[in-house]
Protein backbone atom coordinates (compact mmCIF):
# COMPACT_ATOMS: atom_id res chain seq x y z
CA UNK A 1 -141.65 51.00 120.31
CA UNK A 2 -142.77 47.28 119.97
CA UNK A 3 -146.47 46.30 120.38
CA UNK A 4 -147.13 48.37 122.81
CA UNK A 5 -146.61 51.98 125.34
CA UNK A 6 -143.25 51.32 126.82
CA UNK A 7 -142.98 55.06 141.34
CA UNK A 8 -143.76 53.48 143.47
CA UNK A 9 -143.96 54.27 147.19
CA UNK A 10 -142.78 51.28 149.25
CA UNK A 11 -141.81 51.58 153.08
CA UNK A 12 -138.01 50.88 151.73
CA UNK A 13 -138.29 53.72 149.31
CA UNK A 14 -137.17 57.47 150.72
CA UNK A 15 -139.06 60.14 148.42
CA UNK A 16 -137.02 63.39 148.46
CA UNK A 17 -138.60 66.69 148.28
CA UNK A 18 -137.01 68.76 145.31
CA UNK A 19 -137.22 72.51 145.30
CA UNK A 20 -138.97 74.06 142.37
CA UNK A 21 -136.58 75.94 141.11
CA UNK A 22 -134.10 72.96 140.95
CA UNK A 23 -132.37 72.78 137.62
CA UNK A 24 -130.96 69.75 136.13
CA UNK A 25 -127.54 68.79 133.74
CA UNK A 26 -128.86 68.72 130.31
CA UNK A 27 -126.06 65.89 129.75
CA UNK A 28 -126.79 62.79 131.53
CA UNK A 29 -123.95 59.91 131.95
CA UNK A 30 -124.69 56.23 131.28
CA UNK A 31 -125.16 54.25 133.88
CA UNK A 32 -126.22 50.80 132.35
CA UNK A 33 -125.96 49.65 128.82
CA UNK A 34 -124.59 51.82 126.39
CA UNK A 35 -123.10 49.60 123.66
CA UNK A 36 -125.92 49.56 121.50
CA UNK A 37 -128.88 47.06 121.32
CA UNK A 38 -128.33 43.48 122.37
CA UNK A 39 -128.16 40.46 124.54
CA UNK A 40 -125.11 40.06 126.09
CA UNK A 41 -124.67 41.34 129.37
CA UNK A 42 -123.11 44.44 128.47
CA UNK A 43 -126.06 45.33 126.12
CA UNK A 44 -130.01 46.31 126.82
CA UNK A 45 -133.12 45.40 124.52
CA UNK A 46 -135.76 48.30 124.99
CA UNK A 47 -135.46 48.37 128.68
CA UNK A 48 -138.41 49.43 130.31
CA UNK A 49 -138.30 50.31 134.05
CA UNK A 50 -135.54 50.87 136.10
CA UNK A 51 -135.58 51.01 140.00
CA UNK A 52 -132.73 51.80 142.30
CA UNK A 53 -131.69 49.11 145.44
CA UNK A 54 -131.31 52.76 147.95
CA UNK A 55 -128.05 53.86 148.27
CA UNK A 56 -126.11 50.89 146.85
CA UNK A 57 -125.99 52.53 143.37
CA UNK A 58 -127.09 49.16 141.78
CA UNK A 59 -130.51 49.87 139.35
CA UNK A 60 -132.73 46.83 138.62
CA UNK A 61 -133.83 46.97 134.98
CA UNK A 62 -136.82 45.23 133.24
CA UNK A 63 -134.69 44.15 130.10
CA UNK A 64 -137.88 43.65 128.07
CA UNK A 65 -137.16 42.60 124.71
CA UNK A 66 -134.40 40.60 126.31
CA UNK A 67 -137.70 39.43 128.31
CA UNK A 68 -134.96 39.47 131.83
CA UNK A 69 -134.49 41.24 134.64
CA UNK A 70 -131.05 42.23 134.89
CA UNK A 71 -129.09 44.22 138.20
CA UNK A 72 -126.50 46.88 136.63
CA UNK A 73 -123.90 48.42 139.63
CA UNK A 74 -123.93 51.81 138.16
CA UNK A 75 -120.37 52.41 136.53
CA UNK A 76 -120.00 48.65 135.67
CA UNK A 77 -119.55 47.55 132.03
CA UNK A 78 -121.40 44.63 132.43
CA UNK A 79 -124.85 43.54 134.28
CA UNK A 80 -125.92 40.59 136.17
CA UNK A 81 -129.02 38.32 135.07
CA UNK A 82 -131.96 37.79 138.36
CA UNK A 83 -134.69 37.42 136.75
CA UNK A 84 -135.37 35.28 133.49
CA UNK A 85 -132.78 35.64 130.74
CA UNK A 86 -133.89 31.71 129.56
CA UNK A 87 -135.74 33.11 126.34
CA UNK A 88 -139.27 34.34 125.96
CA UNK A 89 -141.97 31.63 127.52
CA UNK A 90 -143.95 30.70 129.94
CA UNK A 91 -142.02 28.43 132.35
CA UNK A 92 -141.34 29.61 136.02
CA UNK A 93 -137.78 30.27 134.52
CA UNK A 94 -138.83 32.45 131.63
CA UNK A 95 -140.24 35.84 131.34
CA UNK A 96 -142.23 37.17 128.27
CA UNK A 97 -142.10 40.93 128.24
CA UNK A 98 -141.46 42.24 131.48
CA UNK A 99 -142.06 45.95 131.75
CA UNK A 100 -141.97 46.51 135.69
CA UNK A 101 -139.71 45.62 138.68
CA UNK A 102 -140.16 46.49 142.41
CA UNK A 103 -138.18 45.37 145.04
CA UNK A 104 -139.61 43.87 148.39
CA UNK A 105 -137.18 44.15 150.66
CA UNK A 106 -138.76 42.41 153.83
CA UNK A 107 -138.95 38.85 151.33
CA UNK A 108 -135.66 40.10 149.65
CA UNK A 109 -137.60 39.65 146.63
CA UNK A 110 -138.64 40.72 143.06
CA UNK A 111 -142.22 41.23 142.02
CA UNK A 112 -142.46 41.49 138.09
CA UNK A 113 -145.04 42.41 136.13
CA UNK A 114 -144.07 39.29 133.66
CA UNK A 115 -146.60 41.14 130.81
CA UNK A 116 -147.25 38.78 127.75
CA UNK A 117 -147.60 35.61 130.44
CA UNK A 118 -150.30 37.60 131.87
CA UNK A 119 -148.77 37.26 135.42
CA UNK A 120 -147.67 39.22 138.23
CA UNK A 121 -144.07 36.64 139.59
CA UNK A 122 -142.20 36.62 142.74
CA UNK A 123 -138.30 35.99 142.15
CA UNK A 124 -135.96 35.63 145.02
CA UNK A 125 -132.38 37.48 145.29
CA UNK A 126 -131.04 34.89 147.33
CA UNK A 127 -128.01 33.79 145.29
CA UNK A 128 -129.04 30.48 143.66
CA UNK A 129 -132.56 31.14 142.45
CA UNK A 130 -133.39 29.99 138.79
CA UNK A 131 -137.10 30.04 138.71
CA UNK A 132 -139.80 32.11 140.03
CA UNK A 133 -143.50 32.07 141.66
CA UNK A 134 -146.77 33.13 140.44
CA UNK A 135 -148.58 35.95 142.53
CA UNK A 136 -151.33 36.87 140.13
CA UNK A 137 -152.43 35.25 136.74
CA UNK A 138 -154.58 36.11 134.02
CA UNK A 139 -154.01 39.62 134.06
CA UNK A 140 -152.59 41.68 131.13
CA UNK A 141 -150.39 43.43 133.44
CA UNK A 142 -148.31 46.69 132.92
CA UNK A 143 -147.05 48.47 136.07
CA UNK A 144 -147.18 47.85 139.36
CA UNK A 145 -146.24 50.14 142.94
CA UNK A 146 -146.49 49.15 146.12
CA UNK A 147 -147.82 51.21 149.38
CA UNK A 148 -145.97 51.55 152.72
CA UNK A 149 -148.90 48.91 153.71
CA UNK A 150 -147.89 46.07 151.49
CA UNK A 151 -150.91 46.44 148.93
CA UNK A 152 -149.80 45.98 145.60
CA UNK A 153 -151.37 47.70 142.68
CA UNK A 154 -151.60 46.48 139.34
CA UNK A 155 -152.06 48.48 135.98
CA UNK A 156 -154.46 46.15 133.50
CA UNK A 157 -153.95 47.77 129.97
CA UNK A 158 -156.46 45.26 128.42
CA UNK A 159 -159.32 45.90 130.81
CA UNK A 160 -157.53 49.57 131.15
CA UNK A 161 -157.74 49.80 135.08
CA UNK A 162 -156.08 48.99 138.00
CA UNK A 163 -156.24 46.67 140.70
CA UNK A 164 -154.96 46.56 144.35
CA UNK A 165 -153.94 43.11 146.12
CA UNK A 166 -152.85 41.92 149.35
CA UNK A 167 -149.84 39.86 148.58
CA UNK A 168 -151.40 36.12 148.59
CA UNK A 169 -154.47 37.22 147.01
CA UNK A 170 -154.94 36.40 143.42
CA UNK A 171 -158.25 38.92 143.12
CA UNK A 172 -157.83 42.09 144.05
CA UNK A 173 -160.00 44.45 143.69
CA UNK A 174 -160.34 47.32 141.34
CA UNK A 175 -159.54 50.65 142.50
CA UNK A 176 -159.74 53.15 139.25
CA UNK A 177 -160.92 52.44 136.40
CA UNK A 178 -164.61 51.14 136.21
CA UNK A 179 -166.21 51.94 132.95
CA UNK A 180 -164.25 50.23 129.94
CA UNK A 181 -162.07 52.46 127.81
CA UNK A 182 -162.39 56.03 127.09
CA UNK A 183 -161.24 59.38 127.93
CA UNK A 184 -163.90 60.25 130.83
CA UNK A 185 -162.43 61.34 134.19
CA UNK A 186 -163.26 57.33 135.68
CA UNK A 187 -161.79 55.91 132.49
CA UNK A 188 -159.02 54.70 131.27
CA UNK A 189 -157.18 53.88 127.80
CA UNK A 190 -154.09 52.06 128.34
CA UNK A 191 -152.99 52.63 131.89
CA UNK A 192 -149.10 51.94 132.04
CA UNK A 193 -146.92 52.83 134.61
CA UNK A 194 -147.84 53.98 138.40
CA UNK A 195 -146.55 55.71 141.50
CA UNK A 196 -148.51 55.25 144.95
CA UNK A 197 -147.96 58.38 147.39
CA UNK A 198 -148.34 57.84 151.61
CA UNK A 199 -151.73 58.69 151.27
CA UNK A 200 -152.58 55.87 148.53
CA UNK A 201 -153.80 57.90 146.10
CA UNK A 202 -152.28 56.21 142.69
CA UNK A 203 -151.13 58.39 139.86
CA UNK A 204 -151.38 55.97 136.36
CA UNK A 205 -149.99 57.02 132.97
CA UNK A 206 -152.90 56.74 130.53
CA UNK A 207 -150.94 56.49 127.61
CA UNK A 208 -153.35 56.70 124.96
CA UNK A 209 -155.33 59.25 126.46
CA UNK A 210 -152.14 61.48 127.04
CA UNK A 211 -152.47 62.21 130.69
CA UNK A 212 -151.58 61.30 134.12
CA UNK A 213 -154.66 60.90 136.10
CA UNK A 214 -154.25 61.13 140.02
CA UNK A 215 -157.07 58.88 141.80
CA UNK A 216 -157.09 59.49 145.62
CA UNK A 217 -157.88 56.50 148.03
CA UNK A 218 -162.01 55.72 147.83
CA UNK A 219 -162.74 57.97 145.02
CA UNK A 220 -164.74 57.25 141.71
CA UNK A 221 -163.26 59.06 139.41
CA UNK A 222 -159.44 60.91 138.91
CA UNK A 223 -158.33 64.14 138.54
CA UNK A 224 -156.18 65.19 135.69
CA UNK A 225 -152.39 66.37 137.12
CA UNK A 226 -150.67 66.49 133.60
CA UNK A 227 -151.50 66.82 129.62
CA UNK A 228 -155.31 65.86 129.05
CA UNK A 229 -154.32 68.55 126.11
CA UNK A 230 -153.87 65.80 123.26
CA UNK A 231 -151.38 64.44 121.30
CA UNK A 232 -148.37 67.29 120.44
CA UNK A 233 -145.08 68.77 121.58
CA UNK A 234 -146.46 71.72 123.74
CA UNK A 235 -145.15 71.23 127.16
CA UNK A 236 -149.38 70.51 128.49
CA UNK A 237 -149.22 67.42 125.93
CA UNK A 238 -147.46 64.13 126.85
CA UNK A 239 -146.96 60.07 125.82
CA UNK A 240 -146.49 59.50 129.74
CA UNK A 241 -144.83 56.47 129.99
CA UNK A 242 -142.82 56.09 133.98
CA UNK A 243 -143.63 58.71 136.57
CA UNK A 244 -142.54 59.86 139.98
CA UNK A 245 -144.39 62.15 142.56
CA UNK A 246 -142.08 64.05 145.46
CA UNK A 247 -143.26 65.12 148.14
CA UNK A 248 -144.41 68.48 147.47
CA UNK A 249 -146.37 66.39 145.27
CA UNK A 250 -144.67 67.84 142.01
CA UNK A 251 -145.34 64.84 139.17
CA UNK A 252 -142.40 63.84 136.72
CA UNK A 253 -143.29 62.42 133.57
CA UNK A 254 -141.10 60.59 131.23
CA UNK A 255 -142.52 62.00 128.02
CA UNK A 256 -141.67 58.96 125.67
CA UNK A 257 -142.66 60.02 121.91
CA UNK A 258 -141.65 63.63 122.62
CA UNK A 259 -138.44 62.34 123.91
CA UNK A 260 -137.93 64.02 127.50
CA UNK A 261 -138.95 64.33 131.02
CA UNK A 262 -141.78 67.46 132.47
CA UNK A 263 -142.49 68.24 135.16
């Protein structure tokens, strides 16, 4: 991993409910990428987040040592460039890092989290786009979700909390997280990735604190829903990196050092 720790309810995102006894194929198939590191646009660089465009079977991926956002239609050999892809910078047609994507469907937009600019950017689908706009600046950004009321929340790794704008606003205001860094139930230390249920209680992968912490809407500190045990391999210890909540409100973890995904 380079530098650093390598979802989201939206009103265009359906959240299934998955039985618990559900078992899954131990052997996954490749659906973007798979001929080793690289540039080209067969080939991924530590690809961070992935979301999926509904049933359309196309999967958005923050490229982000490619520092590009690139659209993959699963079974395809080669990707498509939307975002970026002009080198690392800091020009409105450069990325530096990206390590999230959503998609807003009601702007038929992206919203990145564009991390070593320190900027939250809008880019358009529409066919033709080659640069991007700024939404939010001077934040050391990490993951973002977005509720079914267009609020967009904002993981800050360097101030380890987490934000929540109306799109327009270039505040916010902070929602978890209000004590510095640490490993006390309203701390954080490293907040990555997040997922936002209907309710808009946030769930946030604190990395180096090896938990996911669940915050529900107005409250001042989280609860614990997975590791808080430590660094390890037991199944109650995790590096959570991307998470998803169903609706039973079951939490999947991509367990990043340890190499798999609890539940």
């Amino acid at each position: 991993m380079k530098n650093s720790p390598s979802k989201m309810v939206t009103p265009f995102v359906f959240v299934p409910t998955i039985p618990d006894n559900a078992r899954w194929a131990q052997n996954g198939v490749t659906v973007a990428g798979g001929y080793g590191e690289g540039s080209t646009n067969n080939k991924l660089c530590s690809p961070y987040f992935l979301c999926v465009v509904d049933d359309d079977q196309i999967g958005i991926i923050a490229d982000t040592w490619n520092h590009r956002i690139i659209q993959w239609k699963f079974g395809k050999r080669n990707g498509q460039v939307v975002a970026g892809g002009n080198g690392k910078g800091n020009r409105l047609d450069q990325l530096h890092c990206p390590t999230d994507v959503l998609i807003d469907k009601k702007t038929n937009s992206l919203i990145i989290c564009d991390r070593n600019n320190r900027r939250v950017v809008r880019w358009s689908r529409h066919n033709g786009t080659t640069r991007g706009e700024i939404l939010i600046d001077s934040i050391r950004c990490y993951g973002l979700a977005m509720d079914d009321q267009k609020y967009l929340y904002v993981s800050d790794f360097e101030k380890h909390e987490v934000r929540r704008y109306q799109l327009g606003d270039k505040n916010g205001i902070r929602i978890a997280g209000e004590n510095g860094r640490g490993d006390d139930l309203n701390q954080f230390h490293y907040p990555t990735h997040l997922f936002v249920d209907r309710q808009q209680s946030v769930y946030v992968s604190d990395w180096h604190n090896h938990r996911v912490m669940k915050w529900i809407k107005g409250a001042k500190e989280g609860i614990v829903v997975a590791g808080g045990q430590g660094c390890g391999s037991d199944l109650a210890q995790v590096y959570p990196v991307g998470l998803f909540v169903d609706t039973l409100g079951t939490v999947y973890v991509a367990d990043e050092q340890n190499h798999r995904v609890t539940r």
